[in-house]
Protein backbone atom coordinates (compact mmCIF):
# COMPACT_ATOMS: atom_id res chain seq x y z
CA UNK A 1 -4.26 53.62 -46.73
CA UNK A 2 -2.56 52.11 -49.98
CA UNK A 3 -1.32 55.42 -52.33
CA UNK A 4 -2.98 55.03 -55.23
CA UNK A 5 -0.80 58.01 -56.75
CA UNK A 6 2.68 59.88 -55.85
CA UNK A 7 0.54 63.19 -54.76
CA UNK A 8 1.60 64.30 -51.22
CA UNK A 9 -1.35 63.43 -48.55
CA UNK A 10 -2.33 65.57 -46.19
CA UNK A 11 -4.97 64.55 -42.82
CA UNK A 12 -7.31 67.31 -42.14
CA UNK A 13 -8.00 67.61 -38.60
CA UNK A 14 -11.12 69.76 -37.01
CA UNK A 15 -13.77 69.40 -34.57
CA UNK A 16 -17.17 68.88 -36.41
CA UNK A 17 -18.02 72.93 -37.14
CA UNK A 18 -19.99 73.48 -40.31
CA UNK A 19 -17.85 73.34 -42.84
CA UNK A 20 -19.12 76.86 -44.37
CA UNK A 21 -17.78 80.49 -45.03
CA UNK A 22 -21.43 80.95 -43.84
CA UNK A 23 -21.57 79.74 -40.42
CA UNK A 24 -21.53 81.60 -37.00
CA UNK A 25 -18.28 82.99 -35.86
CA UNK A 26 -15.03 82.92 -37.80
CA UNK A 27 -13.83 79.62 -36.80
CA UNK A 28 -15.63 77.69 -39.54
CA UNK A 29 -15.10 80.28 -41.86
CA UNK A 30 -11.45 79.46 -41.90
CA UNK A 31 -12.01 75.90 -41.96
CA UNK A 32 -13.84 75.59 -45.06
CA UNK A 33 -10.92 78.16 -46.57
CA UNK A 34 -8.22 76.09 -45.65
CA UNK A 35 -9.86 73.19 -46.67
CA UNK A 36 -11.25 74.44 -50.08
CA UNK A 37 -7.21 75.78 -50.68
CA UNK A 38 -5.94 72.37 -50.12
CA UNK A 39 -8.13 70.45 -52.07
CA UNK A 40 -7.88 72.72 -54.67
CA UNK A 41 -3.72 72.03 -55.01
CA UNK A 42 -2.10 68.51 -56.11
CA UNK A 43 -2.79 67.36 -52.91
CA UNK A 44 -4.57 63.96 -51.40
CA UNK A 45 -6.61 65.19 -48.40
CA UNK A 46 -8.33 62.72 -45.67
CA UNK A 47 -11.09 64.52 -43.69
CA UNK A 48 -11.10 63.50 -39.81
CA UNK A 49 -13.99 65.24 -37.82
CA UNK A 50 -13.67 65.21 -33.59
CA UNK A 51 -17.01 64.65 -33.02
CA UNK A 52 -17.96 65.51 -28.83
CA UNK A 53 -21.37 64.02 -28.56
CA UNK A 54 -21.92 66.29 -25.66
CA UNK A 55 -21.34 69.67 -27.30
CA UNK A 56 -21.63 69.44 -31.02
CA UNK A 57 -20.26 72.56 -32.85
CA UNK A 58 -22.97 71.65 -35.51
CA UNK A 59 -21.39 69.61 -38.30
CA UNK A 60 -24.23 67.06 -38.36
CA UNK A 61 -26.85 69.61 -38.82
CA UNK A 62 -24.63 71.31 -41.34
CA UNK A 63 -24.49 68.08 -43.28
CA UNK A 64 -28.29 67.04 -43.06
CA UNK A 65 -29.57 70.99 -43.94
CA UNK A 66 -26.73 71.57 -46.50
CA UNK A 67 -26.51 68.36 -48.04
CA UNK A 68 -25.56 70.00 -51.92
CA UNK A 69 -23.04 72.07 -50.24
CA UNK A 70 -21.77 68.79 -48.30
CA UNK A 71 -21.60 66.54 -50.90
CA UNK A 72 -19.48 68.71 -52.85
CA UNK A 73 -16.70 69.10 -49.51
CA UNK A 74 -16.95 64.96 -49.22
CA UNK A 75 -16.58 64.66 -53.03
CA UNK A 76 -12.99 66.54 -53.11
CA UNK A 77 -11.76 64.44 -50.25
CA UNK A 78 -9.89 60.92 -50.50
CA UNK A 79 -11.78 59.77 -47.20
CA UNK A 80 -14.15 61.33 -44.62
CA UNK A 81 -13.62 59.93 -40.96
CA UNK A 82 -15.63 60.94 -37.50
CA UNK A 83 -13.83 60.26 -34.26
CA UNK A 84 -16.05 60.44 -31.01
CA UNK A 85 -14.06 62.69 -28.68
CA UNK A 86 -14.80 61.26 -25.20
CA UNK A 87 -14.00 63.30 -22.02
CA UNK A 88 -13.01 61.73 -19.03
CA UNK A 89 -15.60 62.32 -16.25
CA UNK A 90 -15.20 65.80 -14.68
CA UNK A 91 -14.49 64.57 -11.17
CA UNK A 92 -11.17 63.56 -12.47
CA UNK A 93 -10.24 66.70 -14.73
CA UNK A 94 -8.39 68.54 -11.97
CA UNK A 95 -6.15 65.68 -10.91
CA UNK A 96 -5.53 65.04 -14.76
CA UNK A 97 -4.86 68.03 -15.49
CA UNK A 98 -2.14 68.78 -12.44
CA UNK A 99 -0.39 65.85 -13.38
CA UNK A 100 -0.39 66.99 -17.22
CA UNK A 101 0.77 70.08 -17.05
CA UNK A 102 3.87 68.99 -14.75
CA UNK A 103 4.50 65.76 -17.32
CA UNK A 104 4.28 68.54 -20.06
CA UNK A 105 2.71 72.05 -21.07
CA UNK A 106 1.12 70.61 -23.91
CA UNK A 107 0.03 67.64 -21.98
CA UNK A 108 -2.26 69.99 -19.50
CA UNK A 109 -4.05 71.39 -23.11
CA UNK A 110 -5.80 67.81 -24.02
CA UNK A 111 -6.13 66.26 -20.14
CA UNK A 112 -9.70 66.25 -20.71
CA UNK A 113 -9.25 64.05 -23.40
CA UNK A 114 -9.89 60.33 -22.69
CA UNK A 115 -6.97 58.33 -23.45
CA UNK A 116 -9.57 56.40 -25.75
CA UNK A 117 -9.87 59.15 -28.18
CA UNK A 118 -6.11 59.73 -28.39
CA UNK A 119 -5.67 55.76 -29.15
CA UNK A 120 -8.24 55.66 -31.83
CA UNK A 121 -6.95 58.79 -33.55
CA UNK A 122 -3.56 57.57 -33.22
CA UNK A 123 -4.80 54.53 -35.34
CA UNK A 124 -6.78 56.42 -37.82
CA UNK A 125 -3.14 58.61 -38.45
CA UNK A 126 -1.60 55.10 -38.78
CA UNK A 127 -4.31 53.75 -41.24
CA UNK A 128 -4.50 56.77 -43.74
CA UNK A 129 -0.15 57.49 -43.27
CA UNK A 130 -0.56 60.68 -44.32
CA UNK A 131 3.18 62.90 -45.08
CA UNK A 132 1.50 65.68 -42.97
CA UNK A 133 -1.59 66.38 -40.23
CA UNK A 134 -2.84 69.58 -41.27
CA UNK A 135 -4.73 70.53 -37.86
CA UNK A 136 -7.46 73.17 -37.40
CA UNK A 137 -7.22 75.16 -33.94
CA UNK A 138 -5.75 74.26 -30.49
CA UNK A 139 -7.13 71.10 -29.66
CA UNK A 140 -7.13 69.60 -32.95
CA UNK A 141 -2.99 70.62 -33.20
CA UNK A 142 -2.54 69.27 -29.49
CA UNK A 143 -4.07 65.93 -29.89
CA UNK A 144 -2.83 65.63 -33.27
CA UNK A 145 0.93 66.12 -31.76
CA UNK A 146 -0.17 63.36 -28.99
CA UNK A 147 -1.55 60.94 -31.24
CA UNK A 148 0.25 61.52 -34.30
CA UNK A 149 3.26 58.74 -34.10
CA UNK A 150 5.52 61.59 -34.87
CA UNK A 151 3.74 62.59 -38.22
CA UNK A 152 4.52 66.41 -38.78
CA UNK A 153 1.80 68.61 -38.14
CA UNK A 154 0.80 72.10 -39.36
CA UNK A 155 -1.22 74.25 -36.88
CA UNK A 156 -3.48 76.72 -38.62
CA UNK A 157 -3.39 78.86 -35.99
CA UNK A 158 -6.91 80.84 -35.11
CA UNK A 159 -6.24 82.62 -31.94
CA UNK A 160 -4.24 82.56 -28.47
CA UNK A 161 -6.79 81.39 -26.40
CA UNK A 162 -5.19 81.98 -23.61
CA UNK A 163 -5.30 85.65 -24.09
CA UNK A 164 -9.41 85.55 -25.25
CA UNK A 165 -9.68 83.95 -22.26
CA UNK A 166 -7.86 86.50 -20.08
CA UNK A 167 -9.86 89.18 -21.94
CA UNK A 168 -13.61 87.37 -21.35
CA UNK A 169 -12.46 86.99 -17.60
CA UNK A 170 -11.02 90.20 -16.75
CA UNK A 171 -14.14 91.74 -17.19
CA UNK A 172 -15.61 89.89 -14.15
CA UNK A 173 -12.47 90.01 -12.10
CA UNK A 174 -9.35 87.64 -12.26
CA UNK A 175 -9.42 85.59 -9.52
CA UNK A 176 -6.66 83.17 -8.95
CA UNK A 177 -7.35 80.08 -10.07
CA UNK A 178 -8.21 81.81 -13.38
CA UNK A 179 -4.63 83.83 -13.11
CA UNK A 180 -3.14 79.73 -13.06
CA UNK A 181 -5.42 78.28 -16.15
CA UNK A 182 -4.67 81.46 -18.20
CA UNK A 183 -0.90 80.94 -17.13
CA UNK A 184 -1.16 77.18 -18.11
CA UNK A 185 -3.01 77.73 -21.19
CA UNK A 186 -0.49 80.33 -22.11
CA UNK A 187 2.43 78.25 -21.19
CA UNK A 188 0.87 74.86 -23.02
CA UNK A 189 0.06 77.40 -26.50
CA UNK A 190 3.38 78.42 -26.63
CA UNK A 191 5.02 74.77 -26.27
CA UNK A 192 2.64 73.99 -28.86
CA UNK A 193 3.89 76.14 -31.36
CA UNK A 194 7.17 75.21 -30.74
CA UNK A 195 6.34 71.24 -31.43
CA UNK A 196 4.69 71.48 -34.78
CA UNK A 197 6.37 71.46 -38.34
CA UNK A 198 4.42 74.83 -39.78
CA UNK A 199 2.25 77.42 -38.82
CA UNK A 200 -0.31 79.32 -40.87
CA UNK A 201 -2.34 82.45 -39.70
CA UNK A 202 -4.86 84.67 -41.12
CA UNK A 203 -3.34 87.57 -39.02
CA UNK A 204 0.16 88.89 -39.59
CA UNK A 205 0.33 90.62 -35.91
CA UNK A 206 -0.25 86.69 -34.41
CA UNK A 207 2.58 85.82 -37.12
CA UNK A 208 4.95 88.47 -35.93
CA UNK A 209 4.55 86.56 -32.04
CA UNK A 210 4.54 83.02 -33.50
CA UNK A 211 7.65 83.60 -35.43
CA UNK A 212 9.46 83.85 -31.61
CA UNK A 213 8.59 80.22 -31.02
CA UNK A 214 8.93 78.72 -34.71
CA UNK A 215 10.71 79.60 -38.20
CA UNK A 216 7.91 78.41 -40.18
CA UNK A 217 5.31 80.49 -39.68
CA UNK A 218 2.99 81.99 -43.22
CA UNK A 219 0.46 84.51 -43.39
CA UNK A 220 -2.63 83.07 -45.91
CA UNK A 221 -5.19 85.37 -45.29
CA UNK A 222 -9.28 84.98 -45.72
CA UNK A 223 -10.64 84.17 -48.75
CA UNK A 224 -14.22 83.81 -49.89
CA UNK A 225 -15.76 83.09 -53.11
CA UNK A 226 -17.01 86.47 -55.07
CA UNK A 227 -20.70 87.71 -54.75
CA UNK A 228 -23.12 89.49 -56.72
CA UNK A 229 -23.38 93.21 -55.31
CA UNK A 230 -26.83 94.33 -54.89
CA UNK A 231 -28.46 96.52 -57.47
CA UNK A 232 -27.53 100.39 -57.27
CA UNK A 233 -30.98 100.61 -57.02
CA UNK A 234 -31.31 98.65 -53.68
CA UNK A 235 -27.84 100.58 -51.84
CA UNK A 236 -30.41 103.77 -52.50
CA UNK A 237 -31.35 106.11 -49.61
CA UNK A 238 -30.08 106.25 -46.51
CA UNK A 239 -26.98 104.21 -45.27
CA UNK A 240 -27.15 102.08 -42.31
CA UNK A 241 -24.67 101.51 -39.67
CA UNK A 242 -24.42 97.06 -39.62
CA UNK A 243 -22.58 94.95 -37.29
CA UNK A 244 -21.76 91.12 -38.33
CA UNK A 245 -21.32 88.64 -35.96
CA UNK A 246 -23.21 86.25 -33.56
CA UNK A 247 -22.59 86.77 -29.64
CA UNK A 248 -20.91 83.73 -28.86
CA UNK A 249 -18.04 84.81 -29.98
CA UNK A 250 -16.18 87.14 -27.51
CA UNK A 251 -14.66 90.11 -29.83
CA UNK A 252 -18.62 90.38 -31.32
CA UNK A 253 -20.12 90.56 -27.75
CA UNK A 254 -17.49 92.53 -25.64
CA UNK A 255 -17.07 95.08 -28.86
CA UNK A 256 -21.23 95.84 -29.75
CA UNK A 257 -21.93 96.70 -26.06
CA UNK A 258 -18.90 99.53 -26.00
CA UNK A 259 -19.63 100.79 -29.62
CA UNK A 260 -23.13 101.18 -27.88
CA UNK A 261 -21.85 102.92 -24.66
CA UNK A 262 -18.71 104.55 -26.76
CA UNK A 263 -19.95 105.57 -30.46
CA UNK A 264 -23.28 105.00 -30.77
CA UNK A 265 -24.15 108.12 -28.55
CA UNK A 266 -22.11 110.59 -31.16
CA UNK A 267 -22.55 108.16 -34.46
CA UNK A 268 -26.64 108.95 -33.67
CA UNK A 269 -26.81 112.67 -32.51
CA UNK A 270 -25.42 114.27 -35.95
CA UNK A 271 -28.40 114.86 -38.61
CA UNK A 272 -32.00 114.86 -39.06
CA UNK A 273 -32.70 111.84 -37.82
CA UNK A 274 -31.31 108.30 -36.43
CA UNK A 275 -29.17 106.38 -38.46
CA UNK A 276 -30.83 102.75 -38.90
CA UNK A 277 -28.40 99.77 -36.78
CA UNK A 278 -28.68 96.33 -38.08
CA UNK A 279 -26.81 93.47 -35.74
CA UNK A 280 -27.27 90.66 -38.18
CA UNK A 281 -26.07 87.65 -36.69
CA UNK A 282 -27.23 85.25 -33.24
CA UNK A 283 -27.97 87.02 -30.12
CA UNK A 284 -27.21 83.47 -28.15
CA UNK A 285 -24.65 84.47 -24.92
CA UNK A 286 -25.82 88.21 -25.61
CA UNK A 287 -26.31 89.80 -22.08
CA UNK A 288 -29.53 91.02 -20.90
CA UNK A 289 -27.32 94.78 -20.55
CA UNK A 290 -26.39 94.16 -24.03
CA UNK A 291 -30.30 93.11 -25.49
CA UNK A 292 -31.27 96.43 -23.35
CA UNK A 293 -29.23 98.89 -25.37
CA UNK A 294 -29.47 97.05 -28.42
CA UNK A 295 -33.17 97.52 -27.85
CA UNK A 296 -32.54 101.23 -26.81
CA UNK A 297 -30.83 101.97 -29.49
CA UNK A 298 -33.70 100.63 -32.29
CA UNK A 299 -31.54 98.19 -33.61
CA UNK A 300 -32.84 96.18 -36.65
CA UNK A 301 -31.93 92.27 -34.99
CA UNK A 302 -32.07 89.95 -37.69
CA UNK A 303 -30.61 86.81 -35.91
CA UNK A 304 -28.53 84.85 -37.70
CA UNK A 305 -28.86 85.26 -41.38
CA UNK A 306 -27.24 82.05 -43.90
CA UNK A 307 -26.96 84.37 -47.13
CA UNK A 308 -25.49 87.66 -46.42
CA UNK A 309 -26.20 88.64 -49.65
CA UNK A 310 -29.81 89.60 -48.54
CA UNK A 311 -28.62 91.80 -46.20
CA UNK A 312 -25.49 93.76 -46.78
CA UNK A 313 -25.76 96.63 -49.23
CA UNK A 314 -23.18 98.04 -50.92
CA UNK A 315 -22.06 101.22 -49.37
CA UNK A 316 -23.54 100.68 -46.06
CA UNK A 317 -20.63 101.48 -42.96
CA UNK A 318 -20.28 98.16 -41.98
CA UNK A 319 -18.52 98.78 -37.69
CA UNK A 320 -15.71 96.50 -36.73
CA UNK A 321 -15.24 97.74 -32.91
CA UNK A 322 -13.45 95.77 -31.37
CA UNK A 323 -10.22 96.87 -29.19
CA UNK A 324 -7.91 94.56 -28.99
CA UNK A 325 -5.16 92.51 -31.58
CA UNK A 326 -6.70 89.38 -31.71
CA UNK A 327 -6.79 86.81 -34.14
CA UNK A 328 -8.19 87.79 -37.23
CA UNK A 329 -11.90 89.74 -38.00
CA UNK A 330 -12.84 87.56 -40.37
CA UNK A 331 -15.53 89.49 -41.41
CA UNK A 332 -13.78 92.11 -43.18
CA UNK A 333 -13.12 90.26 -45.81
CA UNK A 334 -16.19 89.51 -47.10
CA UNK A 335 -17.92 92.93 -45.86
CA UNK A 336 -15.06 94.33 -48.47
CA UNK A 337 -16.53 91.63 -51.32
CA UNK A 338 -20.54 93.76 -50.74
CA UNK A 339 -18.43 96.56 -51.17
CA UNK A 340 -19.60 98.03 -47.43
CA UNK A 341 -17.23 100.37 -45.98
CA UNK A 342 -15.57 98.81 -43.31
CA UNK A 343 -15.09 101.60 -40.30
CA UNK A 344 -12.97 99.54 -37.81
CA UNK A 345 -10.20 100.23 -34.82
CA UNK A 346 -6.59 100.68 -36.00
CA UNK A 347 -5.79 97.79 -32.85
CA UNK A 348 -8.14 95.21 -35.07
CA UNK A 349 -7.22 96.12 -38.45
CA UNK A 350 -3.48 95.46 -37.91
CA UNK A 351 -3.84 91.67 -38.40
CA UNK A 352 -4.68 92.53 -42.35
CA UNK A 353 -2.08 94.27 -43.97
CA UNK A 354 -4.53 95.00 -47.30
CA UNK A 355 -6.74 97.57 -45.68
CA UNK A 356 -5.28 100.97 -46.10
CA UNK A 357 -6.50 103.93 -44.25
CA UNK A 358 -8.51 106.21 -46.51
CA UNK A 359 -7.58 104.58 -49.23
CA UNK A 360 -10.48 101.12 -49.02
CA UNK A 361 -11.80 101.72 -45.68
CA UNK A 362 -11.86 104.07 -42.41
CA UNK A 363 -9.20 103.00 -39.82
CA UNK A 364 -9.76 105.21 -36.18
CA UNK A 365 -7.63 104.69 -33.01
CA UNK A 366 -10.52 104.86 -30.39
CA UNK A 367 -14.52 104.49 -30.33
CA UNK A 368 -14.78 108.18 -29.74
CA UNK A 369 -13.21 108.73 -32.91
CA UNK A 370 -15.69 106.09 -34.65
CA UNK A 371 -18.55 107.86 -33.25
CA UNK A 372 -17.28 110.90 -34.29
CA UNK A 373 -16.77 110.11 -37.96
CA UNK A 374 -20.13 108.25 -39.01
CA UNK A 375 -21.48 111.06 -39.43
CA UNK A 376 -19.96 112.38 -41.74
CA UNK A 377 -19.50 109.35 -43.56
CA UNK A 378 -23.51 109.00 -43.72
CA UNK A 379 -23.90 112.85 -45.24
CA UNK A 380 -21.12 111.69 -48.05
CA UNK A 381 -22.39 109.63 -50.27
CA UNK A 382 -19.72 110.06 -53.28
CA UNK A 383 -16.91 108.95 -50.56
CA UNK A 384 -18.77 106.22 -49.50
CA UNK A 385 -19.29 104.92 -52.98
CA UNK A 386 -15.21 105.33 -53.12
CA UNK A 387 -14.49 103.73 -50.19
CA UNK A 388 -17.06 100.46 -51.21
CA UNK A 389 -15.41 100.15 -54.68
CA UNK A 390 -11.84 100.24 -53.42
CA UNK A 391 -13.00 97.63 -50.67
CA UNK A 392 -13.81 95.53 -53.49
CA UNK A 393 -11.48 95.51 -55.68
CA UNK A 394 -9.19 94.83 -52.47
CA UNK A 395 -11.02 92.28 -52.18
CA UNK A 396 -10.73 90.50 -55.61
CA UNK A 397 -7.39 91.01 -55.03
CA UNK A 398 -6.79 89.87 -51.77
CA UNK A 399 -8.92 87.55 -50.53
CA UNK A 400 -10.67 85.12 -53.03
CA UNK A 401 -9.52 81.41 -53.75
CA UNK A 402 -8.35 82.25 -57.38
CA UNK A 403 -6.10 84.91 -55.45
CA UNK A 404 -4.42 82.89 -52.85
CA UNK A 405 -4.32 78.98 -54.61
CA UNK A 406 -0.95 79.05 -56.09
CA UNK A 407 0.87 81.13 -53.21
CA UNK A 408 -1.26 78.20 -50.56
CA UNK A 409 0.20 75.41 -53.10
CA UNK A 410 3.65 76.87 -52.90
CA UNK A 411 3.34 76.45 -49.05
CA UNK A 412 2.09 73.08 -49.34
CA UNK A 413 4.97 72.06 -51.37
CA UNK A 414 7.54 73.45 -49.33
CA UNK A 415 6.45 71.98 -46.01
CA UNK A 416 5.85 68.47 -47.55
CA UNK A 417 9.26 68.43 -49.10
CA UNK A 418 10.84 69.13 -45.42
């Protein structure tokens, strides 16, 4: 591609997720952040979709229900491009995937991949030239470091998968063929990380264990665009207990059921009557143990809902349960922005340095604890109130796009000037 100016030009790289804050699961969320960032700097930025025809993550629907929203991603772009990726039949996988991950760790991450794919992205990275591939999650980065004709990439970093994986699986039993593709993964993540020009995270634990394999490793945490808080009038009456997050995504799935069997039971005793629960998000992959005590429990189920905004009131205690220090709960964020007060696990929270104990939300070290402090936080209205406005302001300070641009342009320089 002929440069038309002497801006730096960047290739962004991700498989064809919506590209909204607004989408299930956290994934797209920081997509469309990253994304937003770099166009928003003195930057020329080529958008590259991996497009499996076989399991869409939803960009074409995206595109064809959002096309406003979609018109203004494609209009702060140079060029859009969509590259089938093609999988070799599954017959083959194993045998590919032996001989990968003895050629190379990194090699056993993309054997899936038909050779096809890699070729025609190679010549797409060759077309547009760019000075850096800026890649969105594993496979992305992987192929990208295959195919890329020794371009430096940046891996924005969402997770070890590995470990998820571990997690998900432990729960049924590790056998040992899922002991070796957890070691694999593990060992092909970290040879990754080591390959690639930059790294940026939205969790500063996951920096901490990156920085062991690489030097350039930055924290850029969420950001969203501000909302409009809900009326006094409609954060009225009684506070409800909410839970964000569609069931497809592990941390969402694995950490409702034990707030269920762990808090719920205390959280519901204390008071005159039953606190209201609202899981807003997709019950896809929920278990039918899961739907029961959901179900048990009264829960309010709203499914997936586009615009939060209808549904999270300000000082509502909006639960982050999950146990474990994995990627980042991007949620957080923009519970802080409705000014909801964010009750999470100490584990969780770590990967955001902004939230403060007390201070803009409620930090406890197990579920017993959590169950054992929602009540309290229901019969206080005034500290609730507290906590919600120091959750926003955190928020406006944190973790909007006016907040973060010049610190994510300062990064951009420095990486392109390498």
């Amino acid at each position: 591609m002929p440069r038309t100016s002497k801006r730096a030009r960047y290739l962004f790289l991700m498989e064809d997720h919506p590209i909204s804050a607004n989408a299930p699961g956290g994934g797209p969320a920081t997509m469309r952040n990253h994304l937003e960032l770099l166009t928003g700097g003195d930057v020329e930025v080529a958008l590259v979709l991996l497009s499996d025809p076989a399991e869409s993550f939803g960009f074409a629907a995206f595109a064809k229900n959002n096309p406003d929203e979609w018109e203004q991603i494609r209009r702060r772009c140079a060029s859009v491009h969509i590259v089938q990726l093609k999988r070799i039949p599954q017959t083959f996988r194993s045998v590919r995937r032996s001989i990968g991950a003895l050629a190379s760790p990194t090699s056993y991450l993309t054997s899936s991949v038909d050779p096809r794919t890699l070729a025609e992205l190679g010549k797409i990275i060759g077309e547009i030239d760019p000075d850096i591939v800026w890649a969105e999650n594993l496979i992305p980065a992987a192929l990208a470091v295959r195919a890329g004709h020794s371009t430096p990439v940046v891996y924005s970093h969402h997770d070890w998968i590995w470990r998820v994986w571990t997690l998900a699986t432990e729960r049924k039993g590790l056998t040992r063929r899922a002991q070796l593709v957890n070691w694999l993964m593990k060992r092909g993540e970290e040879a990754l990380v080591r390959q690639v020009r930059g790294i940026v995270s939205t969790s500063t634990t996951e920096v901490s264990e990156l920085q062991q394999f690489n030097s350039r490793v930055a924290y850029i945490p969420p950001a969203y665009a501000p909302v409009r808080l809900a009326d006094d009038a409609k954060a009225e009456g009684e506070a409800r207990i909410v839970h964000v997050g569609g069931m497809t995504t592990t941390s969402n799935r694995f950490g409702l059921e034990r707030f269920l069997d762990v808090a719920w039971p205390a959280a519901s005793a204390a008071g005159p009557g039953r606190p209201e629960l609202w899981v807003i998000g997709s019950l896809k992959d929920a278990s039918e143990s899961l739907l029961a005590k959901m179900e048990r429990a009264g829960a309010v189920r709203t499914g997936f809902v586009e615009q939060l905004t209808s549904v999270l009131r300000p000082y509502d205690l909006h639960v982050v349960p999950w146990e474990h220090d994995t990627g980042t709960r991007m949620k957080i964020p923009l519970a802080l922005s409705h000014a909801q007060v964010v009750v999470a696990t100490r584990i969780t929270a770590r990967s955001l340095p902004e939230l403060i104990d007390g201070q803009n939300c409620v930090l406890v070290d197990t579920l017993e604890e959590m169950g054992r402090v929602i009540p309290g936080l229901l019969a206080d209205a005034c500290r609730r109130r507290q906590l919600g406005e120091s959750g926003r302001n955190t928020f406006l300070e944190h973790y909007t796009y006016a907040a973060l641009q010049a610190r994510f342009n300062r990064l951009v320089d420095d990486w392109t000037a390498q």
